[in-house]
Protein backbone atom coordinates (compact mmCIF):
# COMPACT_ATOMS: atom_id res chain seq x y z
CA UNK A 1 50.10 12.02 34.23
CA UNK A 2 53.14 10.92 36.02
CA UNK A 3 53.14 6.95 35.72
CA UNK A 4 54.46 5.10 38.58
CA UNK A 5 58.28 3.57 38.51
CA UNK A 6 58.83 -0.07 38.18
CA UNK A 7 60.09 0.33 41.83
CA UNK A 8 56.77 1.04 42.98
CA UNK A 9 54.72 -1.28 40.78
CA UNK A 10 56.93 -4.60 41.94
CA UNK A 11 60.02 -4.05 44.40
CA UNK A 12 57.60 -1.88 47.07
CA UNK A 13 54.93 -4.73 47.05
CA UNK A 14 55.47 -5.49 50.71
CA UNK A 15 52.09 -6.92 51.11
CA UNK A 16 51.31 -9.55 48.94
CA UNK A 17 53.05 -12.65 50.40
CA UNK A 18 51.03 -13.98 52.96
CA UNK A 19 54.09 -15.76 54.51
CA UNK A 20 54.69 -12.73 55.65
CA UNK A 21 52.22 -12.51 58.19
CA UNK A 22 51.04 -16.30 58.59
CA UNK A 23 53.42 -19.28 58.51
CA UNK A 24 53.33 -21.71 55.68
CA UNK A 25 51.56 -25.01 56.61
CA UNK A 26 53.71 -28.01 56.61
CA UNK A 27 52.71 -30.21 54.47
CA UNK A 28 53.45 -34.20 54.37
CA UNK A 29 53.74 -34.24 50.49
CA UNK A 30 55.00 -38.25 51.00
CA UNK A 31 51.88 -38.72 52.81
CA UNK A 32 49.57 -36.04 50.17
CA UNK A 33 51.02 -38.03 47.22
CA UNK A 34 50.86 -41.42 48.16
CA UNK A 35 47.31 -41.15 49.99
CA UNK A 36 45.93 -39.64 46.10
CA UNK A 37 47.61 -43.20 44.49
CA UNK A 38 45.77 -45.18 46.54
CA UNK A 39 42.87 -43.34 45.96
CA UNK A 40 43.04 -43.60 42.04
CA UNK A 41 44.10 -47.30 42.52
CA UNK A 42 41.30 -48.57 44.69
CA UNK A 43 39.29 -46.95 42.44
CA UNK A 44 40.75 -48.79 39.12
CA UNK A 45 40.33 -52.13 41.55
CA UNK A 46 36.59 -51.72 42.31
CA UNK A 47 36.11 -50.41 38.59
CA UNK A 48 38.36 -54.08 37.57
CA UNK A 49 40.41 -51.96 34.79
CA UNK A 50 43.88 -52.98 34.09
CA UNK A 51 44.78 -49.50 33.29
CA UNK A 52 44.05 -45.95 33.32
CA UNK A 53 44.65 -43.11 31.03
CA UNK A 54 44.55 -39.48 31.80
CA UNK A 55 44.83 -36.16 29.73
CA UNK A 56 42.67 -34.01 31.76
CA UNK A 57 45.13 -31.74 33.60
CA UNK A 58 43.52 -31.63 36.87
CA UNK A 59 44.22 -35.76 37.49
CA UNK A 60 47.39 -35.26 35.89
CA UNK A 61 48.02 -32.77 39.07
CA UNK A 62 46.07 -35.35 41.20
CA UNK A 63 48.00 -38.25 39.91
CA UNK A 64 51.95 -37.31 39.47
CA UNK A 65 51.68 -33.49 40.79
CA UNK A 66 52.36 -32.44 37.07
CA UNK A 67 51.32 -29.16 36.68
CA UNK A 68 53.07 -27.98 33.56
CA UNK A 69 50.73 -25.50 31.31
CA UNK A 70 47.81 -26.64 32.87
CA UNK A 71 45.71 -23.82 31.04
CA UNK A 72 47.52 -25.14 27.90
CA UNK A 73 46.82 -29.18 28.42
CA UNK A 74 43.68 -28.21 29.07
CA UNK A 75 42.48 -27.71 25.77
CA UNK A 76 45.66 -29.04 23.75
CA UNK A 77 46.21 -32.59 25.99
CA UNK A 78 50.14 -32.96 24.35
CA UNK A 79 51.08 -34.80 27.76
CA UNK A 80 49.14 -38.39 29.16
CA UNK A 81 49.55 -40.47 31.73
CA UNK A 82 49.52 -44.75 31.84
CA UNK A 83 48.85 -45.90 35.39
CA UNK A 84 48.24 -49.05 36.75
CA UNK A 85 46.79 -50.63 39.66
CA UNK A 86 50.35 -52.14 40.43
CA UNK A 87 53.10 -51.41 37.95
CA UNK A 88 55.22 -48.35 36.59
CA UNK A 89 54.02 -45.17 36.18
CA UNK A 90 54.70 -43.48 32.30
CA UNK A 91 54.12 -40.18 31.18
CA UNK A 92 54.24 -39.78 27.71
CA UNK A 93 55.22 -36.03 26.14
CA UNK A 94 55.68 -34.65 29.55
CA UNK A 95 57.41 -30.79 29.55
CA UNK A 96 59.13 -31.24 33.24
CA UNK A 97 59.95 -33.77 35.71
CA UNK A 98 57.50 -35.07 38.97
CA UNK A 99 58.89 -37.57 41.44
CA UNK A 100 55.71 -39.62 41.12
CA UNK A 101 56.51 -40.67 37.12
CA UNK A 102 58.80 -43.67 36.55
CA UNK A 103 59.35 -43.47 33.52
CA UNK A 104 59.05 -40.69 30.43
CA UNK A 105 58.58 -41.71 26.81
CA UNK A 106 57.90 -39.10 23.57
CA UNK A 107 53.56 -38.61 22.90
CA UNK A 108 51.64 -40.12 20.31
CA UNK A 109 49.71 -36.52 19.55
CA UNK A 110 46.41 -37.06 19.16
CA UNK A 111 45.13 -33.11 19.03
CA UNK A 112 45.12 -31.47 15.66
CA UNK A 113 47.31 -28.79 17.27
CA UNK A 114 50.07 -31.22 17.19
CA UNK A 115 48.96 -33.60 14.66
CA UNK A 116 46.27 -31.82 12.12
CA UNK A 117 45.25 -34.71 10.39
CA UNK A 118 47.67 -37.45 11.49
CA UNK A 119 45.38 -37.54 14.59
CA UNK A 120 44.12 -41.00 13.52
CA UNK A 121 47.22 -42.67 12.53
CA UNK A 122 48.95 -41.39 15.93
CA UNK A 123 45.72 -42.39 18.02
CA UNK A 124 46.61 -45.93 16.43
CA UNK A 125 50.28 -45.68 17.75
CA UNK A 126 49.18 -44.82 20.88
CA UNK A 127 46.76 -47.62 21.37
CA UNK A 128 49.75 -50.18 20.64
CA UNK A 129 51.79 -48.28 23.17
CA UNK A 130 48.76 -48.58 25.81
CA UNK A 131 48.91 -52.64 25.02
CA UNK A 132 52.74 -52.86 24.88
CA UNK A 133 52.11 -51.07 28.23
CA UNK A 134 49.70 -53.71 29.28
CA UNK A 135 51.88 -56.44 28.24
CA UNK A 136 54.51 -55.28 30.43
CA UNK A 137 52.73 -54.82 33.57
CA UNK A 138 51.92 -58.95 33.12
CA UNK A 139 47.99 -58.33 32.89
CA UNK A 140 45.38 -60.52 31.05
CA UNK A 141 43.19 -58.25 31.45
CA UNK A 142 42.31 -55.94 28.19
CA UNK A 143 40.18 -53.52 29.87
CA UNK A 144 40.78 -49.72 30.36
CA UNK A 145 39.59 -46.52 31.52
CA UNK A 146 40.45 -43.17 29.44
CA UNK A 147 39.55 -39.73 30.69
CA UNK A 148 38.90 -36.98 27.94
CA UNK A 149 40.23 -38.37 24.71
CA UNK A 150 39.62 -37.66 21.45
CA UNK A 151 36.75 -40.42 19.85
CA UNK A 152 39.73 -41.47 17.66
CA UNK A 153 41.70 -42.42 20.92
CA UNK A 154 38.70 -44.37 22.07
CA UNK A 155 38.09 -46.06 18.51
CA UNK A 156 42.04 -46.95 18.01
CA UNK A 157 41.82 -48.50 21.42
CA UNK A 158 38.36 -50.55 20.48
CA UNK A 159 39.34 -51.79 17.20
CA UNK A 160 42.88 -53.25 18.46
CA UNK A 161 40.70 -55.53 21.10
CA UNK A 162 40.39 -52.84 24.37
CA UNK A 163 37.56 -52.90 26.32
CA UNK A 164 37.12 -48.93 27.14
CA UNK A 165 35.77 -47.38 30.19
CA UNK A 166 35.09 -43.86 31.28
CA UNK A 167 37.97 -42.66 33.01
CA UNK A 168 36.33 -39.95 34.33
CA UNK A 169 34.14 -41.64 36.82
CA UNK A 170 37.47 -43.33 38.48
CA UNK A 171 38.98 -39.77 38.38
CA UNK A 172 36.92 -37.98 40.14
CA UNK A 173 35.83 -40.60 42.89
CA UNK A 174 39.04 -40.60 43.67
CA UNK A 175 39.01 -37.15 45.19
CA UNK A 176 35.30 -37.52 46.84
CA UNK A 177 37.43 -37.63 50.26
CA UNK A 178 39.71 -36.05 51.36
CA UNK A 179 43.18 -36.55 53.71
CA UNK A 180 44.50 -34.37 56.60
CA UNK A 181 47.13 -32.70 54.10
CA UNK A 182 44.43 -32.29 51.34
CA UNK A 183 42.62 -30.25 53.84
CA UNK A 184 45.84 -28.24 54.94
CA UNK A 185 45.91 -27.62 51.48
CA UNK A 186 42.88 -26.53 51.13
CA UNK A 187 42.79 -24.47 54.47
CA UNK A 188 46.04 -22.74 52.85
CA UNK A 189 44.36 -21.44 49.27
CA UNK A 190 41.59 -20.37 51.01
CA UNK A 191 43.61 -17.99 53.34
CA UNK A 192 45.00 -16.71 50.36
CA UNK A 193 41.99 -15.66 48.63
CA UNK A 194 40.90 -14.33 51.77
CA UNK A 195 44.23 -12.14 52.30
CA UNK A 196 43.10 -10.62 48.40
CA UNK A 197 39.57 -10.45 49.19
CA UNK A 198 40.78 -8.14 52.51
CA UNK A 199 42.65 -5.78 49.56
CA UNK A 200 39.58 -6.15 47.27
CA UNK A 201 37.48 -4.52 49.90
CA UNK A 202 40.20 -2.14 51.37
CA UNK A 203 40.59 -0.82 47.46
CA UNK A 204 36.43 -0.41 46.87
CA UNK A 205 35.80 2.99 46.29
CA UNK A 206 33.48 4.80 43.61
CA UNK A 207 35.92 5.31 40.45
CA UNK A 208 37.59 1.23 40.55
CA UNK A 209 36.71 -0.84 38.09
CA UNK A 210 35.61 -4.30 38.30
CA UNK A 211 38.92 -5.53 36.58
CA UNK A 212 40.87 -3.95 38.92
CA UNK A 213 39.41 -5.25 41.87
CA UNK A 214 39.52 -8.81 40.41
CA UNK A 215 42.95 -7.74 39.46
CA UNK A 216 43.90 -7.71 43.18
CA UNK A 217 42.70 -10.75 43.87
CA UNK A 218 44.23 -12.74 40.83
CA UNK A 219 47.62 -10.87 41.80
CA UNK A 220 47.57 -12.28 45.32
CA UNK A 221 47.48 -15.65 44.17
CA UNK A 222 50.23 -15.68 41.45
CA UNK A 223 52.18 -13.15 44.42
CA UNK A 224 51.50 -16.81 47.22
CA UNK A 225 52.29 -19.54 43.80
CA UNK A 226 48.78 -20.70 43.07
CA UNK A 227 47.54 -21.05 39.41
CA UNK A 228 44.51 -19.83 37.61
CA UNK A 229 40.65 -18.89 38.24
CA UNK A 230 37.91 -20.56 36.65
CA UNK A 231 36.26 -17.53 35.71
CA UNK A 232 35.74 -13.68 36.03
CA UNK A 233 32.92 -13.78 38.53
CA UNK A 234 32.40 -10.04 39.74
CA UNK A 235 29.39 -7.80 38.86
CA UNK A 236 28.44 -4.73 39.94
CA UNK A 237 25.51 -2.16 39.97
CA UNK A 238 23.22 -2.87 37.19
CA UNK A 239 25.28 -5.52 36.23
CA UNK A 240 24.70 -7.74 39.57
CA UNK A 241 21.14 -8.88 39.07
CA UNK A 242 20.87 -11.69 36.74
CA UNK A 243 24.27 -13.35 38.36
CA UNK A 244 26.87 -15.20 36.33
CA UNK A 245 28.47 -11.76 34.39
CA UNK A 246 32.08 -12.02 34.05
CA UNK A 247 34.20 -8.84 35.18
CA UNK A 248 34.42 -5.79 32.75
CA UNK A 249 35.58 -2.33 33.16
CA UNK A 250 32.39 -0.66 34.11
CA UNK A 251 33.52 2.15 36.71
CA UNK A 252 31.93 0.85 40.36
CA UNK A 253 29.36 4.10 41.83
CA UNK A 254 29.00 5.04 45.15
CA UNK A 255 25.82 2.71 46.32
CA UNK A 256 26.46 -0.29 45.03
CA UNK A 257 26.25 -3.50 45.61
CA UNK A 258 29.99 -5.34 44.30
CA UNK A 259 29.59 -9.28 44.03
CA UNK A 260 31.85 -12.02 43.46
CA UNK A 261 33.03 -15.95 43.52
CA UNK A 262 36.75 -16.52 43.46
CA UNK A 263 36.91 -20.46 41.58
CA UNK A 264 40.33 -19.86 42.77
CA UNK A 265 42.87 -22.95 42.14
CA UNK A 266 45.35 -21.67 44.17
CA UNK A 267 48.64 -22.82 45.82
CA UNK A 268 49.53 -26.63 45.41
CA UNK A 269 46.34 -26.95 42.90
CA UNK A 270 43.86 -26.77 45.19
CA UNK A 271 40.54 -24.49 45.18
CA UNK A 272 39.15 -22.01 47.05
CA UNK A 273 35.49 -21.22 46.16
CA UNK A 274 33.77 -18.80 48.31
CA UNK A 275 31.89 -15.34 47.25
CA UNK A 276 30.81 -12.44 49.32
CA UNK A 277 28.76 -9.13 47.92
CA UNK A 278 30.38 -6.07 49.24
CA UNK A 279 28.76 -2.75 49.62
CA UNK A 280 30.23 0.51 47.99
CA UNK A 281 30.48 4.06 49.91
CA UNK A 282 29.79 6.46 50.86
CA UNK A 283 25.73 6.05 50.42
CA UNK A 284 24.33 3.94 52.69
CA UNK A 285 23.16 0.82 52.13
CA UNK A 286 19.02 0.95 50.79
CA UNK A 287 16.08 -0.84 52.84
CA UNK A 288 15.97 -2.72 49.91
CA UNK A 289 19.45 -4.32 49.19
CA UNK A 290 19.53 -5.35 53.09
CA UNK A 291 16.06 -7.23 52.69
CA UNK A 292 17.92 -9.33 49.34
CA UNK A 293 21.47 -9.73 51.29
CA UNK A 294 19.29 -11.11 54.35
CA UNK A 295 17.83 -13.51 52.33
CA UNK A 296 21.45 -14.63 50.65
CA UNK A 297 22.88 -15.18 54.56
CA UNK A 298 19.73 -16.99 55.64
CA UNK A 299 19.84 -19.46 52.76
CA UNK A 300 23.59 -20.25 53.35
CA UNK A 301 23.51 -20.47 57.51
CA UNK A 302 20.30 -22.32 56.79
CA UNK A 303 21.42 -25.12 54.11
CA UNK A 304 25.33 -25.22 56.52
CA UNK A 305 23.02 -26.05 59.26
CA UNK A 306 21.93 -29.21 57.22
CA UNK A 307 25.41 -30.25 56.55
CA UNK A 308 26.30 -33.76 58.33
CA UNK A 309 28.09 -37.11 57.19
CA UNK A 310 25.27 -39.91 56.12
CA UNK A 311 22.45 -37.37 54.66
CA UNK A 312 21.21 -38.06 51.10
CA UNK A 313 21.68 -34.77 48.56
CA UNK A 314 17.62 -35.68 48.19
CA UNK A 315 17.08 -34.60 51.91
CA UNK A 316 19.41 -31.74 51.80
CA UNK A 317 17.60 -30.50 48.78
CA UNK A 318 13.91 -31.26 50.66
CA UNK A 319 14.85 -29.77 53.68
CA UNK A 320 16.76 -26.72 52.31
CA UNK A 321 15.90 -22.76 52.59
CA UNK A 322 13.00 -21.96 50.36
CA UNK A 323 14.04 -19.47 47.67
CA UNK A 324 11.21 -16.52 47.94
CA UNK A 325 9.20 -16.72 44.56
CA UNK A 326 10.58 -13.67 42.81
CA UNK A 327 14.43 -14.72 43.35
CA UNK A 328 13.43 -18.62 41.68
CA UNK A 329 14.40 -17.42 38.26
CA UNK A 330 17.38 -16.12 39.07
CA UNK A 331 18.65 -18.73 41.73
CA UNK A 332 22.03 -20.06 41.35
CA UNK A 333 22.90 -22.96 39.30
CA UNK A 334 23.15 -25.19 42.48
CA UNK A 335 22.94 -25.25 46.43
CA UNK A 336 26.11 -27.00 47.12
CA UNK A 337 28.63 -28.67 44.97
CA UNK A 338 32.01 -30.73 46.10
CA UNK A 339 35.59 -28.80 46.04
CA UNK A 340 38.81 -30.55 45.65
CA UNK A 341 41.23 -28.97 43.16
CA UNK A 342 38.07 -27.38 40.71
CA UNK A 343 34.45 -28.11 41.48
CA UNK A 344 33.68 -31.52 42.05
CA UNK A 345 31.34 -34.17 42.72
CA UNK A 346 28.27 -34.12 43.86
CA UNK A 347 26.16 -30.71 42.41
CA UNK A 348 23.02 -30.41 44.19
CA UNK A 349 20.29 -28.18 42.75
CA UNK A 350 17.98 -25.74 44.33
CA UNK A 351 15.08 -27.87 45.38
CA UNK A 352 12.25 -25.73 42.98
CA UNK A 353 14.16 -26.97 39.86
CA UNK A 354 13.09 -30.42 40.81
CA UNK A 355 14.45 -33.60 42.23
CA UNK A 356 18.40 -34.40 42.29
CA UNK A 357 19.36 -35.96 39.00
CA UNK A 358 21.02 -38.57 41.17
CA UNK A 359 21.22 -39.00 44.79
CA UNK A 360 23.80 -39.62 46.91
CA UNK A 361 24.98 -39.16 50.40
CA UNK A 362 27.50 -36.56 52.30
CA UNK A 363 30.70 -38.34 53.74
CA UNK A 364 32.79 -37.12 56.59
CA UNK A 365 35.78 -35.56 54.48
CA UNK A 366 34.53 -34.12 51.79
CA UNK A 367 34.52 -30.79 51.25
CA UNK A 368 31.93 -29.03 49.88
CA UNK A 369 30.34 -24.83 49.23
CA UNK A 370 27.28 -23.98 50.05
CA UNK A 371 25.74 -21.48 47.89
CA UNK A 372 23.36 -18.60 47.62
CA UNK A 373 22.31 -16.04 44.89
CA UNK A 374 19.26 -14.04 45.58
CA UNK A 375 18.87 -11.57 42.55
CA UNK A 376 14.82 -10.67 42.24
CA UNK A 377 12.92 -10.73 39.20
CA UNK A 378 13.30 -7.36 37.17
CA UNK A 379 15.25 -5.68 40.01
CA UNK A 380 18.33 -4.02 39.93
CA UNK A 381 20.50 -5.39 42.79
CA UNK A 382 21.26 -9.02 43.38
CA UNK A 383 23.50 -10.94 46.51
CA UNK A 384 26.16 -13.65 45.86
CA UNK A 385 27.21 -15.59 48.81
CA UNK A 386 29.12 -18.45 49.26
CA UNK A 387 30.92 -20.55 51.95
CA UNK A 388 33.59 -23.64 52.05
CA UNK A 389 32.97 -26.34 54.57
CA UNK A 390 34.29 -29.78 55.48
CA UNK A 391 31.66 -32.40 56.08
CA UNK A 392 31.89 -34.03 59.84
CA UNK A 393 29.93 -36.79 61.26
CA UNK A 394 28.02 -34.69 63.29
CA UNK A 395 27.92 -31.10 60.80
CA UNK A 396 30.40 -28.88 58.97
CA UNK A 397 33.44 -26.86 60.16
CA UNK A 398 33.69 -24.14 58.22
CA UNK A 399 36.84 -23.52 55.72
CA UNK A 400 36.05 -19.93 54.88
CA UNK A 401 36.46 -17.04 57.44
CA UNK A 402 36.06 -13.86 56.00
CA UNK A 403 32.92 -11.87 57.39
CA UNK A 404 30.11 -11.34 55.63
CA UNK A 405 29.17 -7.23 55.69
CA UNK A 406 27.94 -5.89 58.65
CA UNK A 407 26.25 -3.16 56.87
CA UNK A 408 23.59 -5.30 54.86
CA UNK A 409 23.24 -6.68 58.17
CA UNK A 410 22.26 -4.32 60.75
C-alpha cells in the first residue's frame, strides 16, 4: 500500500483552522484576567483567609493564565501559586512566564516524583515560605486555604501554627459566574468542537474506527490551540448501550448508532461539553433506535425548557423529564452539571436516584449542559445527547449549535 507523503498528511491540511472561515473573537484579556482576580479574591474575603494556595492546574489557568504541562501538573503539582487578597502574587517552580505573577521563586517539591521521600522535610520548607509569605503581605491573620495538597502539606502547615482551609471550595466558586469574555471564550471552543464534529460526521462511513473519528475531533482542537479532552467518550454498535465506554478500534458497521461527548478544554482553557449520537449508512435507521433517540431529544428540550436564573437544582430535578423505566439503570450520571474550564459546580442528578445531595439555585451567568443518555435495559443501542447553555433571568440561550440528526427524527 502506497502511504501518503508528509505533504499530504500536514502541508495540504487546508481545513482545519477555523480562522479560516470564522473570525477570531476579540477578546478583552485585561478585562478576562482581572474580572477572574476579583473573583478568587472576594471569595478569599467572604471565606476571611489571609491566603490561598493552589496546585490544581485548572486555577492555576484561572488564576495567572499558566498553562504549562497542564496534563503533567495535574498529577505531578511541581508548580504552586501564593495569592492574597491584596498583596504580590508568587509562583513558586513555575516552567514559563504569565503577566499575572509578580514574582517567581524555586518549589519546595512536595510530590515523590520530585522529592521521593524528602516530601516531608520539603512540605516543612514550604510551610515557612507560606508564613514568610504571610509576614510580608503585613497580615495577622494565620489562616489559609490550600487546594489539592499532599496531607504532608496540610500537616507542615498545621503544626507551624496555620489554620487550614479547603481551597477548593474558594476555587471553584470563583468560576460559578461567568463575564462577557468568559462567555466569548466559551462561545469560541465550542465552535471549534463543532467545526470537528462537522468532519466527524462527514468521515462516518462503515470501515472507520472509533479512534479515528475521535482522532478528527482531537486534531481540530490542537489544529485551533486548545488543550486536552477529559476522556475518550465515543461508542458504537454493541458498544453504545451501557454508556460511559471510552473509544477503541472496533471497525463502525453500516446501521449503527455512533455516540459521543467531547469534555473538550479547548482554546484559552475553556470547555466545550456537548454530545450528539450519529447514525451510520447506508441502512436506514430501525423503528427502534428512533423511539430511544426521541426519548434522548425530549429529555434535553424538556429539562432546557426548565432552565431560568433563581430555580433551586431541587425543582429542576422534581420537575424534570421522567426517564421511562427500562432506561433508569442506565441513565447518565447527572441531568445538568456547570461548565467553566472542566465540569463544574453544581451536578444535578436524575431525579429517580433520589433527592439532590445539596441544593442550590441557577444564577444568570452560569453556564451549564444539560444531559441525556437513554440506553434500555438489555438492548443493544443506546442515545447520548448533550447541550451547552447560559443561564438568563428569564431561560437559557443556547451555546451549542450543531443539529441533532434528522434521521432519528423523522
Amino acid at each position: 500500500m502506497t502511504q501518503p507523503s508528509i505533504d499530504q498528511l500536514v502541508f495540504a491540511d487546508d481545513w482545519s483552522d477555523l480562522r479560516r472561515i470564522r473570525e477570531l473573537p476579540e477578546i478583552d484579556l485585561d478585562s478576562l484576567y482581572r474580572y477572574r482576580t476579583e473573583r478568587l479574591r472576594a471569595e478569599m474575603k467572604k471565606a476571611d483567609v489571609a491566603a490561598l494556595l493552589l496546585f490544581n492546574p485548572i486555577s492555576l489557568r484561572y488564576a495567572v493564565d499558566y498553562a504549562t504541562y497542564s496534563l503533567f501538573q495535574s498529577r505531578i503539582p511541581s508548580a504552586y501559586v501564593f495569592m492574597a487578597q491584596d498583596g504580590p502574587t508568587v509562583m513558586h517552580g513555575a516552567y514559563a512566564d504569565t503577566t499575572l505573577v509578580d514574582r517567581y521563586e524555586p518549589a519546595n517539591f512536595v510530590t515523590f516524583f520530585d522529592a521521593a521521600d524528602n516530601m516531608a522535610d520539603n512540605a516543612r520548607l514550604l510551610a515557612e515560605s507560606l508564613e514568610r509569605y504571610l509576614d510580608e503581605i503585613g497580615s495577622t491573620s494565620r489562616r489559609v486555604a490550600i487546594e489539592l495538597a499532599n496531607p504532608s502539606v496540610t500537616q507542615a502547615c498545621m503544626q507551624r501554627g496555620l489554620e487550614v482551609l479547603d481551597g477548593i471550595a474558594i476555587s471553584e466558586k470563583a468560576r460559578i459566574i461567568k463575564s462577557a469574555e468568559e462567555i466569548a471564550c466559551i462561545r469560541w471552543a465550542t465552535a471549534v468542537a463543532e467545526f470537528g464534529m462537522a468532519k466527524m460526521k462527514e468521515a462516518l462511513r462503515p470501515g472507520v474506527t472509533e479512534l479515528q473519528l475521535w482522532g478528527l475531533l482531537n486534531y481540530t482542537n490542537l489544529a485551533n490551540h486548545g488543550e486536552w479532552h477529559e476522556g475518550r467518550m465515543l461508542a458504537s454498535g454493541d458498544r453504545i448501550n451501557p454508556w460511559l465506554q471510552e473509544a477503541t478500534q472496533r471497525v463502525i458497521q453500516s446501521g449503527d448508532l455512533v455516540g459521543f461527548d467531547t469534555d473538550m478544554v479547548g482554546p484559552k482553557g475553556y470547555f466545550c461539553d456537548i454530545s450528539r449520537t450519529f447514525h451510520c449508512g447506508p441502512d436506514k435507521p430501525t423503528r427502534r433506535q428512533k423511539e430511544i433517540y426521541r426519548m434522548a431529544y425530549d429529555e434535553v428540550q424538556h429539562n432546557m425548557a426548565l432552565v431560568r436564573a433563581g430555580i433551586s437544582f431541587h425543582e429542576l430535578q422534581k420537575r424534570s423529564y421522567t426517564i421511562p423505566e427500562d432506561c433508569r439503570k442506565n441513565a447518565y450520571t447527572c441531568i445538568y452539571h456547570g461548565v467553566g474550564m472542566c465540569d463544574e459546580y453544581p451536578r444535578i442528578d436524575p431525579f429517580h436516584r433520589g433527592l439532590n445531595p445539596f441544593d442550590g439555585t441557577l444564577e444568570a451567568g452560569m453556564v451549564i449542559t444539560v444531559e441525556s443518555y437513554m440506553g434500555p435495559e438489555g438492548e443493544r443501542d443506546g442515545v447520548k445527547l448533550e447541550e451547552q447553555v447560559l443561564v438568563t433571568e428569564t431561560g437559557c440561550e443556547p451555546i451549542s449549535t450543531f443539529p441533532f440528526e434528522e434521521s432519528l427524527l423523522d
